[in-house]
N, C-alpha and C. Protein backbone atom coordinates (compact mmCIF):
# COMPACT_ATOMS: atom_id res chain seq x y z
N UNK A 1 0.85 -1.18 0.00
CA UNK A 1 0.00 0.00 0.00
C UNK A 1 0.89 1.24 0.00
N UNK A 2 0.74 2.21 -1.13
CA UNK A 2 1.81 3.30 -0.96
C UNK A 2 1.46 4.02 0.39
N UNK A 3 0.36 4.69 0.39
CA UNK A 3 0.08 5.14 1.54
C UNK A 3 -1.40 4.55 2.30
N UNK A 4 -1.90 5.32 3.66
CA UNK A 4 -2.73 4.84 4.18
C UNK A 4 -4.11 5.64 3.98
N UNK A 5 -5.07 5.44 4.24
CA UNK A 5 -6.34 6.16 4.09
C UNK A 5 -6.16 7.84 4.80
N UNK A 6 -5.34 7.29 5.85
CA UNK A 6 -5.34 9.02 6.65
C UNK A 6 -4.47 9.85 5.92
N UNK A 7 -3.52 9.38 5.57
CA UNK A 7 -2.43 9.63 5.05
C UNK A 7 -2.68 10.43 3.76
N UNK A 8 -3.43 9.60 2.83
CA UNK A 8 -4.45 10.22 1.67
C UNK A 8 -5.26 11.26 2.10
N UNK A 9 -6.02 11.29 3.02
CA UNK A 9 -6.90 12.65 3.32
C UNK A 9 -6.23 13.78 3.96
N UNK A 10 -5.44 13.53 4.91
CA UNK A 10 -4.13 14.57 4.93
C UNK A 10 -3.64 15.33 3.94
N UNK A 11 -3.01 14.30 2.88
CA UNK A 11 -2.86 14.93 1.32
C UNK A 11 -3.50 16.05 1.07
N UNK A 12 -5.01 15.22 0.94
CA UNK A 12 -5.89 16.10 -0.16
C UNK A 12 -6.39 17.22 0.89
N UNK A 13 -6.61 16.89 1.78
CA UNK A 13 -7.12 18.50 2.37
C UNK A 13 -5.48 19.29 2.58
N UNK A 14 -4.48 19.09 2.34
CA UNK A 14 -2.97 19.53 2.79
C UNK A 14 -3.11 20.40 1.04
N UNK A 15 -3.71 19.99 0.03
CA UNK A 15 -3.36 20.52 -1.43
C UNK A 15 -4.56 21.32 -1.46
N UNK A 16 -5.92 20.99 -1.18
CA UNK A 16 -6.77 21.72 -1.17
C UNK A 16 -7.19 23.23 -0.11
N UNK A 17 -6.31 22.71 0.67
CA UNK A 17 -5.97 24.39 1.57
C UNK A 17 -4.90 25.42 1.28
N UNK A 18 -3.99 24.76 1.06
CA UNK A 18 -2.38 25.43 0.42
C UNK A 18 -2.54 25.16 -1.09
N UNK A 19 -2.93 24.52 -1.82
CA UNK A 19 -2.15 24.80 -3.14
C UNK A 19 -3.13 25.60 -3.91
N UNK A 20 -3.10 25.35 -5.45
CA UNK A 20 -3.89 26.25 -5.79
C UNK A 20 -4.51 25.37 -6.35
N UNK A 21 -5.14 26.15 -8.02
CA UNK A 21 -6.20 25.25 -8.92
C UNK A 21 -6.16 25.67 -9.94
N UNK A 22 -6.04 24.17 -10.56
CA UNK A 22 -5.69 24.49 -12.19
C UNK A 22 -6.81 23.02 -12.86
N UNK A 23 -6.27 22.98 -14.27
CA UNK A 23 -7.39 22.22 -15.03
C UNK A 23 -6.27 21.47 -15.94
N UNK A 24 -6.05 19.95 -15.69
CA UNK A 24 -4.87 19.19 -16.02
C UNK A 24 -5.63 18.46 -17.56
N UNK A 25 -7.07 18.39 -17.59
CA UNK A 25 -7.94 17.76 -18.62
C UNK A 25 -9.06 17.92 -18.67
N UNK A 26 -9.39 17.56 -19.95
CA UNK A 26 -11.04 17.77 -20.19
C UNK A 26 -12.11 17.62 -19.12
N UNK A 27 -11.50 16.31 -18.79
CA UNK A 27 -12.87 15.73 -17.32
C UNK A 27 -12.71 16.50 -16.30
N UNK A 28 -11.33 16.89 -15.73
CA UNK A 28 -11.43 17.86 -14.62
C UNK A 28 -11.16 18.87 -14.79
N UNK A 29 -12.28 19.91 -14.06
CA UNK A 29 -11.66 21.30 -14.22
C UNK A 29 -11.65 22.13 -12.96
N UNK A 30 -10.36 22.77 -13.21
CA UNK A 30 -10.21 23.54 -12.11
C UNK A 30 -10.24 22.68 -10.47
N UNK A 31 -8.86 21.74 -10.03
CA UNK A 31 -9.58 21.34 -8.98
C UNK A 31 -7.87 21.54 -8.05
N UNK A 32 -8.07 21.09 -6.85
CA UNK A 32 -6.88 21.68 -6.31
C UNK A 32 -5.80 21.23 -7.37
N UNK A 33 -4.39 21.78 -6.71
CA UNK A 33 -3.53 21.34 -7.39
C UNK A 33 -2.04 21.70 -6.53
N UNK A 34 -1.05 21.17 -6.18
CA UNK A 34 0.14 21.77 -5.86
C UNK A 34 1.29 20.89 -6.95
N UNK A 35 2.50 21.77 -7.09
CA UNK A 35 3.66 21.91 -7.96
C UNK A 35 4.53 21.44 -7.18
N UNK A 36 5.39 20.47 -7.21
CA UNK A 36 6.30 19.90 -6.77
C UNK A 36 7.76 20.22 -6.87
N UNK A 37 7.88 20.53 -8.25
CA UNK A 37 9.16 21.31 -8.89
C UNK A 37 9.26 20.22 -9.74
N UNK A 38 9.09 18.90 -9.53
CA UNK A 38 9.48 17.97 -10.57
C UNK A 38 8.03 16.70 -10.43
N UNK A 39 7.44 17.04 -10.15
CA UNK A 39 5.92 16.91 -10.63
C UNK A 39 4.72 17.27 -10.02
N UNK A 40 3.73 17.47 -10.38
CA UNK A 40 2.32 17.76 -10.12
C UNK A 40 1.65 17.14 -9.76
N UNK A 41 0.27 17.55 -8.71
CA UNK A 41 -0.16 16.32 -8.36
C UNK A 41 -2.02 17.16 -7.80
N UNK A 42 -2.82 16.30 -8.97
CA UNK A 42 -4.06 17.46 -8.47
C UNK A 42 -5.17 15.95 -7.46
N UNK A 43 -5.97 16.63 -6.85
CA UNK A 43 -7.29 16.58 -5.76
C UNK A 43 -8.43 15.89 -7.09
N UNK A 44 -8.80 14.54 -7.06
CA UNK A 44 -9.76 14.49 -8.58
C UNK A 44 -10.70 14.05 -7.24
N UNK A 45 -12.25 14.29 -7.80
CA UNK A 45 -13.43 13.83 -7.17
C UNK A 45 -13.89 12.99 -7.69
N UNK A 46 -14.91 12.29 -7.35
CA UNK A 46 -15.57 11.06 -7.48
C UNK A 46 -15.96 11.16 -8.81
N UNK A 47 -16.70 11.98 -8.78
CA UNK A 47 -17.40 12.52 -9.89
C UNK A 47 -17.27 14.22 -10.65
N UNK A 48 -16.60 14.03 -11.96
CA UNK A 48 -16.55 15.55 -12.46
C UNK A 48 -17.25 15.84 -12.30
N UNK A 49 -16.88 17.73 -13.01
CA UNK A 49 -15.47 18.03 -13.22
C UNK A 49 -14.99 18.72 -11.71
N UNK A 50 -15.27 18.85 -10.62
CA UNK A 50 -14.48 19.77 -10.23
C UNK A 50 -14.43 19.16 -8.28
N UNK A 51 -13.54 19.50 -7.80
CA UNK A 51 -13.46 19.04 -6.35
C UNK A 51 -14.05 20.10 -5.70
N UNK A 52 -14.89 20.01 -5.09
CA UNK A 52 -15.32 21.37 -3.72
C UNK A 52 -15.47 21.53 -2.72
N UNK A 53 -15.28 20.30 -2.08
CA UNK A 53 -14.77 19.64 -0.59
C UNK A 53 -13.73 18.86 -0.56
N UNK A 54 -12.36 18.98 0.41
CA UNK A 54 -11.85 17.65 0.61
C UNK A 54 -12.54 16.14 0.41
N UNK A 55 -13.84 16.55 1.12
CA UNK A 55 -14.54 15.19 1.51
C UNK A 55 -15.02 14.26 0.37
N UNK A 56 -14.60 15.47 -0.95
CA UNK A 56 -15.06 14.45 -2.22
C UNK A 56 -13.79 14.06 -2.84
N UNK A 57 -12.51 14.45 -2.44
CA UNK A 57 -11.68 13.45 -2.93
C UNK A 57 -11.36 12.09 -3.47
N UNK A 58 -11.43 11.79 -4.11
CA UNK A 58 -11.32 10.14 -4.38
C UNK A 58 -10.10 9.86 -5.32
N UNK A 59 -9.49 10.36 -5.78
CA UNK A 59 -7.53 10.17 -6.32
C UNK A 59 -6.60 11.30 -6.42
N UNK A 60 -5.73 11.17 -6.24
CA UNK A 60 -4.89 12.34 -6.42
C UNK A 60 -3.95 11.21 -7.87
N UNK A 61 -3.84 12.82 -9.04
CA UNK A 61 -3.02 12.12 -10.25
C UNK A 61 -2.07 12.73 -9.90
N UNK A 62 -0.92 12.00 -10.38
CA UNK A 62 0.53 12.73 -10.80
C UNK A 62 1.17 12.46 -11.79
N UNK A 63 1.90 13.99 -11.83
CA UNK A 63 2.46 13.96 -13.59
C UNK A 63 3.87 14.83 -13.41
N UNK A 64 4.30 13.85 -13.94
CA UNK A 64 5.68 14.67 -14.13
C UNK A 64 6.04 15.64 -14.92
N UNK A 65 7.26 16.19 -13.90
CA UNK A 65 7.51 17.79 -14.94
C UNK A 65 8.93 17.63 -15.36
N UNK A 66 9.10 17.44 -16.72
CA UNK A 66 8.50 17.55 -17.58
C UNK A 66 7.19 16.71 -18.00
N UNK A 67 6.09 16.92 -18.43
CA UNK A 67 5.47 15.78 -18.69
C UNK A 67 5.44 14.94 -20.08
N UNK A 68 5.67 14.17 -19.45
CA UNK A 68 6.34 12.68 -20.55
C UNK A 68 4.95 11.88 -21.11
N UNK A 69 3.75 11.88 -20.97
CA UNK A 69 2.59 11.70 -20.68
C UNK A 69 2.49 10.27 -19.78
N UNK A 70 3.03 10.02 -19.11
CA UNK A 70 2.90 8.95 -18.11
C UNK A 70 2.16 9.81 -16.61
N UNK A 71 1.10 9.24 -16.32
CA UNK A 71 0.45 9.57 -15.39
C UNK A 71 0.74 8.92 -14.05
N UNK A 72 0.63 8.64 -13.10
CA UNK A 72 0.27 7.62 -11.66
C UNK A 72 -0.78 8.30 -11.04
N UNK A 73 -1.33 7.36 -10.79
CA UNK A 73 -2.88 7.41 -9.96
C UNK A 73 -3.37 6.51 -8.44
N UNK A 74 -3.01 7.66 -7.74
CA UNK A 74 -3.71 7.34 -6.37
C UNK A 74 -5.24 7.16 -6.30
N UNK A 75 -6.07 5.91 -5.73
CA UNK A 75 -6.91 6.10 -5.85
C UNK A 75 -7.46 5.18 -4.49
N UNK A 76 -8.87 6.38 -3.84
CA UNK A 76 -9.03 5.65 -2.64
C UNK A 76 -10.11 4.40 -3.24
N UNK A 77 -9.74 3.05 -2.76
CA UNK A 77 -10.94 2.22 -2.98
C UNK A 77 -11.18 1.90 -1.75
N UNK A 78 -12.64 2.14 -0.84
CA UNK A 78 -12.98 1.79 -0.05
C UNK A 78 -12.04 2.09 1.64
N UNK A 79 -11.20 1.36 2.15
CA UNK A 79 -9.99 1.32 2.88
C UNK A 79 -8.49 1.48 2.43
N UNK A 80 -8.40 1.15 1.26
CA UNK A 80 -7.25 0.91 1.22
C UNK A 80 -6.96 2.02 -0.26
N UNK A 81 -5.95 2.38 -0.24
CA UNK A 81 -5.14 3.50 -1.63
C UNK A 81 -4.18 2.55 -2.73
N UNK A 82 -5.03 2.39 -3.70
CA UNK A 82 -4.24 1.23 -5.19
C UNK A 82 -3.67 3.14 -5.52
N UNK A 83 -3.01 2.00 -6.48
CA UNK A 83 -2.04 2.84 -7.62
C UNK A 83 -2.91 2.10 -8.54
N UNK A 84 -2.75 3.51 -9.76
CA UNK A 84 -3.59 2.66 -11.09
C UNK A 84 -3.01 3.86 -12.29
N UNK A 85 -3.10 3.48 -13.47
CA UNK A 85 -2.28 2.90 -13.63
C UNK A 85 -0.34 2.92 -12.95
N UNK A 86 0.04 1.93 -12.52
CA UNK A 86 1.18 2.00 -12.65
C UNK A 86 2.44 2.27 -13.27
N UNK A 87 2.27 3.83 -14.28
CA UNK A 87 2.98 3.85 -15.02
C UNK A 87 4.61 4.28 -14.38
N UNK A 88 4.56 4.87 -13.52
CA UNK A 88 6.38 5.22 -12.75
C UNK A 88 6.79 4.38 -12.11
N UNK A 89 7.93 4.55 -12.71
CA UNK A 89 8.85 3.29 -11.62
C UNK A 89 8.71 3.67 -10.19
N UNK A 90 8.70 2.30 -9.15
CA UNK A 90 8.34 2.53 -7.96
C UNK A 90 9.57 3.59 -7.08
N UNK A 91 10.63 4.30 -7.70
CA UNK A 91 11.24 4.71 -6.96
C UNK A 91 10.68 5.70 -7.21
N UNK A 92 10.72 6.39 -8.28
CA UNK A 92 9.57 8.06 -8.55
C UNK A 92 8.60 7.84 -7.66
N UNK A 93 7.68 6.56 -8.00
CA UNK A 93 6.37 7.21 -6.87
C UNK A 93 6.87 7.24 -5.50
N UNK A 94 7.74 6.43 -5.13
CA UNK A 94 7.78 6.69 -3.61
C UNK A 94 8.26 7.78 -3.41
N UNK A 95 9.50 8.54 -4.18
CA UNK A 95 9.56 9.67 -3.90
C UNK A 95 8.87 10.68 -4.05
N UNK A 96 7.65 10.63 -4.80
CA UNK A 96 6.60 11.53 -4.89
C UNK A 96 5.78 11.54 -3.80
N UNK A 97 5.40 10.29 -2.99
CA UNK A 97 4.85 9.95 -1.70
C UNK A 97 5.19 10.41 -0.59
N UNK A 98 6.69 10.16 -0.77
CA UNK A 98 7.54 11.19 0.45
C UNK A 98 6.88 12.65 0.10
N UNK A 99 7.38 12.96 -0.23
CA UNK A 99 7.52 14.43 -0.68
C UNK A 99 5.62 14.80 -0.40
N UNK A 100 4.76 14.42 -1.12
CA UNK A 100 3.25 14.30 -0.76
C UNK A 100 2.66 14.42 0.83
N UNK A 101 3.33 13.44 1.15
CA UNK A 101 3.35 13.20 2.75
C UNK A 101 4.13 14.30 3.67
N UNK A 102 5.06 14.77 3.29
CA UNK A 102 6.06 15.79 4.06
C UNK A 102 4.93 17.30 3.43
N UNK A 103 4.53 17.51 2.41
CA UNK A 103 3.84 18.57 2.28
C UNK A 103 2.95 18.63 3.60
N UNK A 104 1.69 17.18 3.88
CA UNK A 104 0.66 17.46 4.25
C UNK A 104 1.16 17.92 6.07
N UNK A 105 2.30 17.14 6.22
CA UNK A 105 3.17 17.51 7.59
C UNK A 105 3.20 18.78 7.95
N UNK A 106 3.87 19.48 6.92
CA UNK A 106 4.14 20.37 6.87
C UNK A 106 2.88 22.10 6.76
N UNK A 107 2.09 21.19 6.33
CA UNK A 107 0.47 22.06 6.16
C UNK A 107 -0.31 21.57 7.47
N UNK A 108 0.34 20.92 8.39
CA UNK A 108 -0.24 20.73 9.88
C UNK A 108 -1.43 19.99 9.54
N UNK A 109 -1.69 18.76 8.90
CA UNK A 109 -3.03 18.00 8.37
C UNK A 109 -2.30 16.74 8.79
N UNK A 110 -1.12 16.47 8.90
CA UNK A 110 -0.44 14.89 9.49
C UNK A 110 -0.05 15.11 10.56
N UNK A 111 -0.14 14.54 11.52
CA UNK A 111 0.74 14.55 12.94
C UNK A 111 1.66 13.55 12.84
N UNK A 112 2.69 13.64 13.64
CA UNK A 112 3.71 12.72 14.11
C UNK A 112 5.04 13.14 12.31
N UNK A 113 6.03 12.34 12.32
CA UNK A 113 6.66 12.11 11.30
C UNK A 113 6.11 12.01 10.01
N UNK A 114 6.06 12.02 9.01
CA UNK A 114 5.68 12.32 8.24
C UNK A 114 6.21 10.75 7.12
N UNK A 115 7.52 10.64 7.41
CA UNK A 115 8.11 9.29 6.76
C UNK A 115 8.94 9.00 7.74
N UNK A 116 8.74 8.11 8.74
CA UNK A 116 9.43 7.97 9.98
C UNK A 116 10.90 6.92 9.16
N UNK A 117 11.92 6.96 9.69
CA UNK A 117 13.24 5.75 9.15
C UNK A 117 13.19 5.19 10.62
């Protein structure tokens, strides 16, 4: 499991309070979004186009910058957070995870460590 359910909602309310909002595709528009420096990563809802509560979160995409068109997709099913498709090698996503996770730390939405060693 990349990350955990809390861990995921941390995220998305951590991007949807601090970041901003942009429109990555047709289906979504305008929904949170924060810049990584070396990739992007927006707030998608259940249902388009647009997020307007944390509480409708249901994946966060990421895309690399540059974008190469390879996507990764967090997505909550039920309890648990799949990846779908799996297009980045697992060291990118984890480092995108870190980095995801240290944001929401850092936006006071995670307690404790953020990626404990």
């Amino acid at each position: 499991m990349p990350m955990t359910v809390v861990q995921f909602e941390a995220v998305c309310r951590a991007i949807f309070e601090a970041g901003d909002r942009q429109t990555y595709c047709n289906r979504f528009n305008d929904n949170p979004h924060v810049d990584a420096g070396w990739f992007e990563a927006w707030v998608d809802p259940a249902r388009a186009p647009r997020c307007r509560t944390p509480e409708e979160a249901a994946a966060l995409t990421l895309r690399p910058i540059p974008f190469e068109g390879n996507y990764a997709r967090l997505i909550r099913a039920g309890d648990v957070i799949e990846v779908e498709p799996a297009r980045w090698t697992a060291l990118r996503l984890a480092h995108a995870i870190h980095w995801l996770l240290d944001y929401a730390y850092r936006a006071g939405k995670l307690s404790g460590p953020p990626n404990p060693r």
